[in-house]
C-alpha atoms as a PDB file:
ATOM      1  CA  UNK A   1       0.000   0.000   0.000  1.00  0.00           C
ATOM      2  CA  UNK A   2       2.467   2.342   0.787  1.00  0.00           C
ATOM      3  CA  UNK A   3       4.344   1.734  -2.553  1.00  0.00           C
ATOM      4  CA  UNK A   4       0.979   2.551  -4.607  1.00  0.00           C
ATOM      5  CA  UNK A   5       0.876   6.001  -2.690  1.00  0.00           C
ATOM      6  CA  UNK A   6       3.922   7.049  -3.183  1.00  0.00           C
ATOM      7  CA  UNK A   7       3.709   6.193  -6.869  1.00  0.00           C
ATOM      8  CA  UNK A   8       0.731   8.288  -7.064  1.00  0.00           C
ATOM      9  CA  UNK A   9       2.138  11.162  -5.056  1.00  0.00           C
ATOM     10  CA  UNK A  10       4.687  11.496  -6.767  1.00  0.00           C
ATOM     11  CA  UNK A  11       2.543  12.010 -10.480  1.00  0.00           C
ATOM     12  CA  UNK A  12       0.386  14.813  -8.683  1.00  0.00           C
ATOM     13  CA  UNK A  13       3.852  16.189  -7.213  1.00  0.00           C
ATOM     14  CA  UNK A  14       5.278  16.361 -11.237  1.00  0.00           C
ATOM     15  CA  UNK A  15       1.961  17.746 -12.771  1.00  0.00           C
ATOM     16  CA  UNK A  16       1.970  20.553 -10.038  1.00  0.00           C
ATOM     17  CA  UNK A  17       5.689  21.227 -10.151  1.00  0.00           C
ATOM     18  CA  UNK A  18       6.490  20.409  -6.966  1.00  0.00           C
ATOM     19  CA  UNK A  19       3.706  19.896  -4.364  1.00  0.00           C
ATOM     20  CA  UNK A  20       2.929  20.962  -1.912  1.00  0.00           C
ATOM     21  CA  UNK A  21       5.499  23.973  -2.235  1.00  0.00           C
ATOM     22  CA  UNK A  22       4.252  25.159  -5.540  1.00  0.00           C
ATOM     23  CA  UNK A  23       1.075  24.206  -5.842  1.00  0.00           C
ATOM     24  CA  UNK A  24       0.035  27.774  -5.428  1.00  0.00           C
ATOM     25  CA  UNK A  25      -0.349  30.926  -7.450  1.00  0.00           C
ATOM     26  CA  UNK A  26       3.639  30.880  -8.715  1.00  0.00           C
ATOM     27  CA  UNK A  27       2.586  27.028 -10.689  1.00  0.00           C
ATOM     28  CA  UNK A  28      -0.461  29.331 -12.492  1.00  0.00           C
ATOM     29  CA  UNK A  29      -0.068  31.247 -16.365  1.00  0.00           C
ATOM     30  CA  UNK A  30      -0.575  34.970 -16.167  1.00  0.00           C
ATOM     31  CA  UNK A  31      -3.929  33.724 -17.955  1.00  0.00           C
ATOM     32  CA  UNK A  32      -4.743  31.564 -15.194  1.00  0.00           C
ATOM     33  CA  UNK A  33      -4.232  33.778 -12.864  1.00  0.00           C
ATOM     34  CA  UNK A  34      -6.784  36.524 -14.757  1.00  0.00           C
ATOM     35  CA  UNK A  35      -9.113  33.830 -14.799  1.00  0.00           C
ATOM     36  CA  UNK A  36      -9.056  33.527 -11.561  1.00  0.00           C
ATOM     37  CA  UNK A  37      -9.690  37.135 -10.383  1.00  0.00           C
ATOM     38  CA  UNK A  38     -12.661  36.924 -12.790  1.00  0.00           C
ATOM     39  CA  UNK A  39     -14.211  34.356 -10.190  1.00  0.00           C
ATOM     40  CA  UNK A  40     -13.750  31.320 -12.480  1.00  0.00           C
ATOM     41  CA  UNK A  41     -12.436  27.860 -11.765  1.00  0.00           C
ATOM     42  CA  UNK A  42      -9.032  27.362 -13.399  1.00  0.00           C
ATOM     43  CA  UNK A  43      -9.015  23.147 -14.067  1.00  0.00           C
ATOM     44  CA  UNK A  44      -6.108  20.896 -15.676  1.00  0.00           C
ATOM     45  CA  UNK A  45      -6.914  17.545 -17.222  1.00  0.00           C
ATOM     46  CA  UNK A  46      -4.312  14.757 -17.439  1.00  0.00           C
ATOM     47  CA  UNK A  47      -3.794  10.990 -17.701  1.00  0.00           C
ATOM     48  CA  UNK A  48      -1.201   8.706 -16.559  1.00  0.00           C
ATOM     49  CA  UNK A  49      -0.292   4.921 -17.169  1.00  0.00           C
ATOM     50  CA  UNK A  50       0.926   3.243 -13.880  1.00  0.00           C
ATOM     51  CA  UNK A  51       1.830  -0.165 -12.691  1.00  0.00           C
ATOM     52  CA  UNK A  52      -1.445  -0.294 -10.882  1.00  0.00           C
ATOM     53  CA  UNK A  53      -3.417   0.776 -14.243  1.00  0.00           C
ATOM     54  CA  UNK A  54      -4.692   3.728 -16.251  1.00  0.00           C
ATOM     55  CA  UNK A  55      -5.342   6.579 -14.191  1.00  0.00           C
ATOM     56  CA  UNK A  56      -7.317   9.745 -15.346  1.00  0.00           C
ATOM     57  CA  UNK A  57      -7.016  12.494 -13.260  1.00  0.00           C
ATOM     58  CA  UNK A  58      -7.415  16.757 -12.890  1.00  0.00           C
ATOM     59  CA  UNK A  59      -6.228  20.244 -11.218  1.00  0.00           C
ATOM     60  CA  UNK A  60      -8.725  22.690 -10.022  1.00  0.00           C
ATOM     61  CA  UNK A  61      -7.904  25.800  -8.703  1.00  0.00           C
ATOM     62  CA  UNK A  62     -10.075  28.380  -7.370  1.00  0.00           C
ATOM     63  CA  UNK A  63     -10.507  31.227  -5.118  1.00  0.00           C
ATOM     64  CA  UNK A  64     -12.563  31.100  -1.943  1.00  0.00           C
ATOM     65  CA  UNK A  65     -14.229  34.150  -0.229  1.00  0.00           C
ATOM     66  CA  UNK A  66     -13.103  33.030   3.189  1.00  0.00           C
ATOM     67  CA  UNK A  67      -9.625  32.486   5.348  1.00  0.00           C
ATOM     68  CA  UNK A  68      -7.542  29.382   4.505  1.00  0.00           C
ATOM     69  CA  UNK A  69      -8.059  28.634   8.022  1.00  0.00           C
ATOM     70  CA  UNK A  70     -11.733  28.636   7.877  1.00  0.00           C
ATOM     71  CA  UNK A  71     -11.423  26.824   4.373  1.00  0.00           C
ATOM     72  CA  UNK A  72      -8.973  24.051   6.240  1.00  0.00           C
ATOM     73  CA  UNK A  73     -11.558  23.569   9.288  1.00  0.00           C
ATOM     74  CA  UNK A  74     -14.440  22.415   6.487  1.00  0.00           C
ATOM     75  CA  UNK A  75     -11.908  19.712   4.932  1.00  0.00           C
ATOM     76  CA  UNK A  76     -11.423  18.345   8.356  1.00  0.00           C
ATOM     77  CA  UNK A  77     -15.242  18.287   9.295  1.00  0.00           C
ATOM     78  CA  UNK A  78     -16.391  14.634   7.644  1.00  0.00           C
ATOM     79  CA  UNK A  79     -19.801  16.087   7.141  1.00  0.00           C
ATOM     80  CA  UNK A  80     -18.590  18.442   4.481  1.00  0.00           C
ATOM     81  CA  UNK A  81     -17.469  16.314   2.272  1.00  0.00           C
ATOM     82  CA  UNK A  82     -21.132  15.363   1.579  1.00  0.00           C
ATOM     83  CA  UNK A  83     -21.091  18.548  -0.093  1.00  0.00           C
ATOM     84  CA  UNK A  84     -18.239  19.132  -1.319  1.00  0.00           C
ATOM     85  CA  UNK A  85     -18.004  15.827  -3.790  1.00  0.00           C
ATOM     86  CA  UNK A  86     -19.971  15.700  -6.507  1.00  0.00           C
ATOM     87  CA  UNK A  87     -23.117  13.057  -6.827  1.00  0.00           C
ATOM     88  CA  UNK A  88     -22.585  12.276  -3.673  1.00  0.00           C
ATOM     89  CA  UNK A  89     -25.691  10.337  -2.289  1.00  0.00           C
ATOM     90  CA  UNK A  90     -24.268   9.678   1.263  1.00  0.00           C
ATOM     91  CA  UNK A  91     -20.988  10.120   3.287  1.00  0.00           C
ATOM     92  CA  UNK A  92     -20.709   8.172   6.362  1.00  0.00           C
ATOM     93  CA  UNK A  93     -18.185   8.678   9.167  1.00  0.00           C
ATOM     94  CA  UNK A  94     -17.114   4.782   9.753  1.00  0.00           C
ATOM     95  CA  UNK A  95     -13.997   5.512  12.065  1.00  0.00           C
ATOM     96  CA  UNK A  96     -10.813   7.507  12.539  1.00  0.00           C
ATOM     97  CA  UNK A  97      -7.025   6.538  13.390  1.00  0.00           C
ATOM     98  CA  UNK A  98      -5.356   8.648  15.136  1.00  0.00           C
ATOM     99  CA  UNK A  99      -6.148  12.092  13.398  1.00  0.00           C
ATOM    100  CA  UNK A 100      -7.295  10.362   9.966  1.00  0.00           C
ATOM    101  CA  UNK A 101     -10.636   9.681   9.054  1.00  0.00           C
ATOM    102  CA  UNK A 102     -12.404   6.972   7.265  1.00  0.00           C
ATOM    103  CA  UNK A 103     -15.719   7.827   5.307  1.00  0.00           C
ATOM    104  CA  UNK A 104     -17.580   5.658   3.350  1.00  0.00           C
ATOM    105  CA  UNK A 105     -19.294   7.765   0.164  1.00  0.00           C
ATOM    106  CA  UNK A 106     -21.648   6.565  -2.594  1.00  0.00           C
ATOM    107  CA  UNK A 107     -21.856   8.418  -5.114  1.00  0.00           C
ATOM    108  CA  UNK A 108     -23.997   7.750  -8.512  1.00  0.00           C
ATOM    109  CA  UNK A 109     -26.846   8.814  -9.961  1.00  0.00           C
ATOM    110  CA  UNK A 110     -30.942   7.470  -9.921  1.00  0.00           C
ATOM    111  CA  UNK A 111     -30.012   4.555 -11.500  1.00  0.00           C
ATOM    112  CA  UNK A 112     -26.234   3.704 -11.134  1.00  0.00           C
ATOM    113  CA  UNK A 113     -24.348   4.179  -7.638  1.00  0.00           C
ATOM    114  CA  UNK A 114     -21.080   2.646  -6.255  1.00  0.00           C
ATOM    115  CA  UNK A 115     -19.233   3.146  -3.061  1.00  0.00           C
ATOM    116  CA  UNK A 116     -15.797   3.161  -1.514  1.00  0.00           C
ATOM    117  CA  UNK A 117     -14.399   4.269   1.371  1.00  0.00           C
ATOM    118  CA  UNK A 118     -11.348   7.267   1.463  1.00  0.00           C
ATOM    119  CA  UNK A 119      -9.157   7.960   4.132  1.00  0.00           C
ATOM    120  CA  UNK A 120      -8.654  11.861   4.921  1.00  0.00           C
ATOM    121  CA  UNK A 121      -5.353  13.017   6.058  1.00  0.00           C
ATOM    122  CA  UNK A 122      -4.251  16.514   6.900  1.00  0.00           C
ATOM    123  CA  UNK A 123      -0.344  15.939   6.297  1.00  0.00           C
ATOM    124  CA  UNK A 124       0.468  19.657   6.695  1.00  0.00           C
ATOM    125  CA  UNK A 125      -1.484  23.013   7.804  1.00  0.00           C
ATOM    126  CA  UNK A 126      -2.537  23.637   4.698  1.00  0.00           C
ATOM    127  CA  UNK A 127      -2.708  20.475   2.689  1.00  0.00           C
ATOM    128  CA  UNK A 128      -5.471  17.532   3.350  1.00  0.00           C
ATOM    129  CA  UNK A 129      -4.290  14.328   1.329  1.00  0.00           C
ATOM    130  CA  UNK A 130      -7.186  11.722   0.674  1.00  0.00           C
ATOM    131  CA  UNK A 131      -6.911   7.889  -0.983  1.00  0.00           C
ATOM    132  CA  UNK A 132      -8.955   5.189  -1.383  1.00  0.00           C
ATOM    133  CA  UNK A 133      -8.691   2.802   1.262  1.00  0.00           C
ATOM    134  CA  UNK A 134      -8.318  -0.521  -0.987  1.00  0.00           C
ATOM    135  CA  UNK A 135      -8.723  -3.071   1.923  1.00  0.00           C
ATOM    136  CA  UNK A 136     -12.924  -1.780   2.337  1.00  0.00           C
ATOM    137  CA  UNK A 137     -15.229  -2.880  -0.262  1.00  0.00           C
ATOM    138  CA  UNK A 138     -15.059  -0.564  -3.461  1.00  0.00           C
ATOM    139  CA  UNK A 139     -16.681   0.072  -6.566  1.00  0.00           C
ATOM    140  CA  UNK A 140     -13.574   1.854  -8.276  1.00  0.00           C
ATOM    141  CA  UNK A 141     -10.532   0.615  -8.988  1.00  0.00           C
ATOM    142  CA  UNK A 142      -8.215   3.258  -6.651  1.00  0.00           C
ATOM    143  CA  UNK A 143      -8.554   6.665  -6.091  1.00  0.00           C
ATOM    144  CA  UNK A 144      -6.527   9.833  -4.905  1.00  0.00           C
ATOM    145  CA  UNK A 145      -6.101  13.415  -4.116  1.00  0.00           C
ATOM    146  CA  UNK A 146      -5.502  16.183  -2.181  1.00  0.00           C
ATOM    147  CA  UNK A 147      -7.014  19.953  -1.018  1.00  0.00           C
ATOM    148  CA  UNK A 148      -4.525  22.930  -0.420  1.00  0.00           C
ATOM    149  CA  UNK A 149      -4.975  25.842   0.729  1.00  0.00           C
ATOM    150  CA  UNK A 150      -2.840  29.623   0.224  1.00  0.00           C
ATOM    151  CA  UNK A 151      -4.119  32.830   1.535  1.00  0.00           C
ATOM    152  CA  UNK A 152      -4.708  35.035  -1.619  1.00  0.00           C
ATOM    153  CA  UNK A 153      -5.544  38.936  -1.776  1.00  0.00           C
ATOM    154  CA  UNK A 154      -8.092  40.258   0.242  1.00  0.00           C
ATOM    155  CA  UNK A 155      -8.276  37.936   3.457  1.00  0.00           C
ATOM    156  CA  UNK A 156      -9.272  34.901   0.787  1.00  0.00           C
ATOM    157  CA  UNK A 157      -7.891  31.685  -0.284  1.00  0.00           C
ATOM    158  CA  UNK A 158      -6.277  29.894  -3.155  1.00  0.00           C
ATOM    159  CA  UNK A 159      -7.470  26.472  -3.026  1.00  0.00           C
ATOM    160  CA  UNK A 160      -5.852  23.437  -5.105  1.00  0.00           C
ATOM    161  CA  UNK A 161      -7.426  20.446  -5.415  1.00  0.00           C
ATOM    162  CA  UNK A 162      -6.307  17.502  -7.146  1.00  0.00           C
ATOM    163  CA  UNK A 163      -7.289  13.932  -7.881  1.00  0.00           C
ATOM    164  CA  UNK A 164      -6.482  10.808  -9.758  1.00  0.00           C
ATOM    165  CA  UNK A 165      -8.839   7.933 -10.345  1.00  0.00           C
ATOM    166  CA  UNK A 166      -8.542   4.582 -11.670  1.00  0.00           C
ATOM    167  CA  UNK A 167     -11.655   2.953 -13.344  1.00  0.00           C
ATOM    168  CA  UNK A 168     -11.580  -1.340 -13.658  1.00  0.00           C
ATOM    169  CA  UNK A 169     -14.196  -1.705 -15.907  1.00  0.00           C
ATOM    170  CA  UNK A 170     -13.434  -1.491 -19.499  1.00  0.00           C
ATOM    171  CA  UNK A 171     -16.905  -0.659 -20.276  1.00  0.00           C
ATOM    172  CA  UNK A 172     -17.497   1.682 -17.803  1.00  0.00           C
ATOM    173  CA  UNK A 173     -13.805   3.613 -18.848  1.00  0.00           C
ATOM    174  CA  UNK A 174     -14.946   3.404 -22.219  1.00  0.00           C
ATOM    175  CA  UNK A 175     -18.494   5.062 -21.792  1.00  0.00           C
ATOM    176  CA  UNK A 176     -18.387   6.791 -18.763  1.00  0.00           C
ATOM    177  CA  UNK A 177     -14.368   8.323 -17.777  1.00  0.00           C
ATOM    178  CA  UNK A 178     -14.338  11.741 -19.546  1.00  0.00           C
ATOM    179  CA  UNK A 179     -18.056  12.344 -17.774  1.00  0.00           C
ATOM    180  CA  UNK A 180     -16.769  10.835 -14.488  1.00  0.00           C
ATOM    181  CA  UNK A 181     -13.664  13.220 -14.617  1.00  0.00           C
ATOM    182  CA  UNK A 182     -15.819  16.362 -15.676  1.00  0.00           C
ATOM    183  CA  UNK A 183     -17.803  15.443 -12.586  1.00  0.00           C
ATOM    184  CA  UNK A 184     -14.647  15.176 -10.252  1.00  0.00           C
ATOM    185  CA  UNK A 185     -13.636  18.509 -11.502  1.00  0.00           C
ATOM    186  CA  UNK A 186     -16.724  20.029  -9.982  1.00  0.00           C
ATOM    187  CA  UNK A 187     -15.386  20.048  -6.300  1.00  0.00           C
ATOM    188  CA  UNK A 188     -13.439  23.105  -6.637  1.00  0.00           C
ATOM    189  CA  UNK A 189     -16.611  24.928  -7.175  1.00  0.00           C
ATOM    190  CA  UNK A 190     -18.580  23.118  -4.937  1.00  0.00           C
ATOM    191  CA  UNK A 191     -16.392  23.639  -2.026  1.00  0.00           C
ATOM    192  CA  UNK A 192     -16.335  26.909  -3.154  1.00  0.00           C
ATOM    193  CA  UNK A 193     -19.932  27.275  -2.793  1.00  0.00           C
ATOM    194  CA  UNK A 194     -20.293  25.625   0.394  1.00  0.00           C
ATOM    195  CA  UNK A 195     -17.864  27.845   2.475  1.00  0.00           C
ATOM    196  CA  UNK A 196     -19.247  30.669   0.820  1.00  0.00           C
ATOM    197  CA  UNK A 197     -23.008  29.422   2.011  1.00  0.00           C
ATOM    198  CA  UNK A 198     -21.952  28.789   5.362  1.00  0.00           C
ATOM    199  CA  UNK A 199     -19.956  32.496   5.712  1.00  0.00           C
ATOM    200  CA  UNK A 200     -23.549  34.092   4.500  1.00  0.00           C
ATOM    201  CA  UNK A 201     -23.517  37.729   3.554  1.00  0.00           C
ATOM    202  CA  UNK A 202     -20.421  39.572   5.078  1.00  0.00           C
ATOM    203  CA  UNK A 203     -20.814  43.419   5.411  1.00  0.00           C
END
């Protein structure tokens, strides 16, 4: 297990030159960046081969309306993430280790749903790492990613999010991937939305 995630840590650590001590506003274009200010979400597709299988996988970046510390307490509340991943149907709590959590989330739509259970990790202060925990039952093949956070202009934060995701099913990669990875590529936004809900109107 730990061989898979450092394989996998080390792709997101190439794609965003250098995590976590450049995934932040230095790693973005001068476009990016303009995008940004405009309110948009900035996103990044890729796909990598690995021993384990083909992985597809994205960058968002975004900025948030709030303090990175008030960003960083929703990533550690286990509630959030019910929120803050897209089609998700449910996100059960199912135990912690120390100061890691385990949450089960199923995630689908009327007619199609899977589940899997991650394991949440805040390795830094500002970065919250997050994997599939492979030895739970699981509807995907592997999955993983990470949140950061970087105060921006204005009392707000920069938030990165990342994620790589490994489908089994050739049929389902076949049909389904480039949807499933438009999907992923939502949280940015919806986190976004959900800190911004809970601040309410500020003065």
């Amino acid at each position: 297990m730990a061989r898979r995630l450092l394989a996998l840590l080390a792709v997101l650590c190439a794609l965003v030159l250098g995590l976590p001590g450049r995934a932040h506003a230095g790693a973005l274009t001068t476009d990016e960046k303009a995008r940004l200010a405009r309110g948009e979400v900035v996103k990044r597709t890729f796909d990598v081969e690995l021993p384990e299988g083909d992985f597809i996988g994205g960058l968002g970046y975004v900025i948030i309306a709030a303090p990175p510390a008030e960003v960083m307490a929703v990533l550690l509340d286990p509630g959030a993430y019910r929120y803050i991943f897209p089609l998700t149907q449910d996100a059960r709590l199912v135990g912690r280790k120390g100061d890691d959590f385990f949450l089960t989330l199923r995630q689908g739509g009327a007619t199609v749903a899977g589940e899997y259970t991650v394991r949440a990790r805040r390795e830094t202060p500002s970065l919250v790492r997050f994997w599939m925990d492979p030895t739970r039952p699981h509807d995907i093949g592997d999955c993983w990613g990470f949140f950061r956070v970087d105060p921006a202009d204005g009392g707000k934060t920069l938030l990165t999010y990342g994620a790589l995701l490994h489908l089994e099913f050739g049929v389902i990669k076949l049909l389904f991937q480039e949807k499933i990875r438009t999907y992923a590529l939502q949280t940015p936004e919806l986190l976004r939305r959900h800190v911004e809900d809970r601040r309410g109107p500020r003065p």
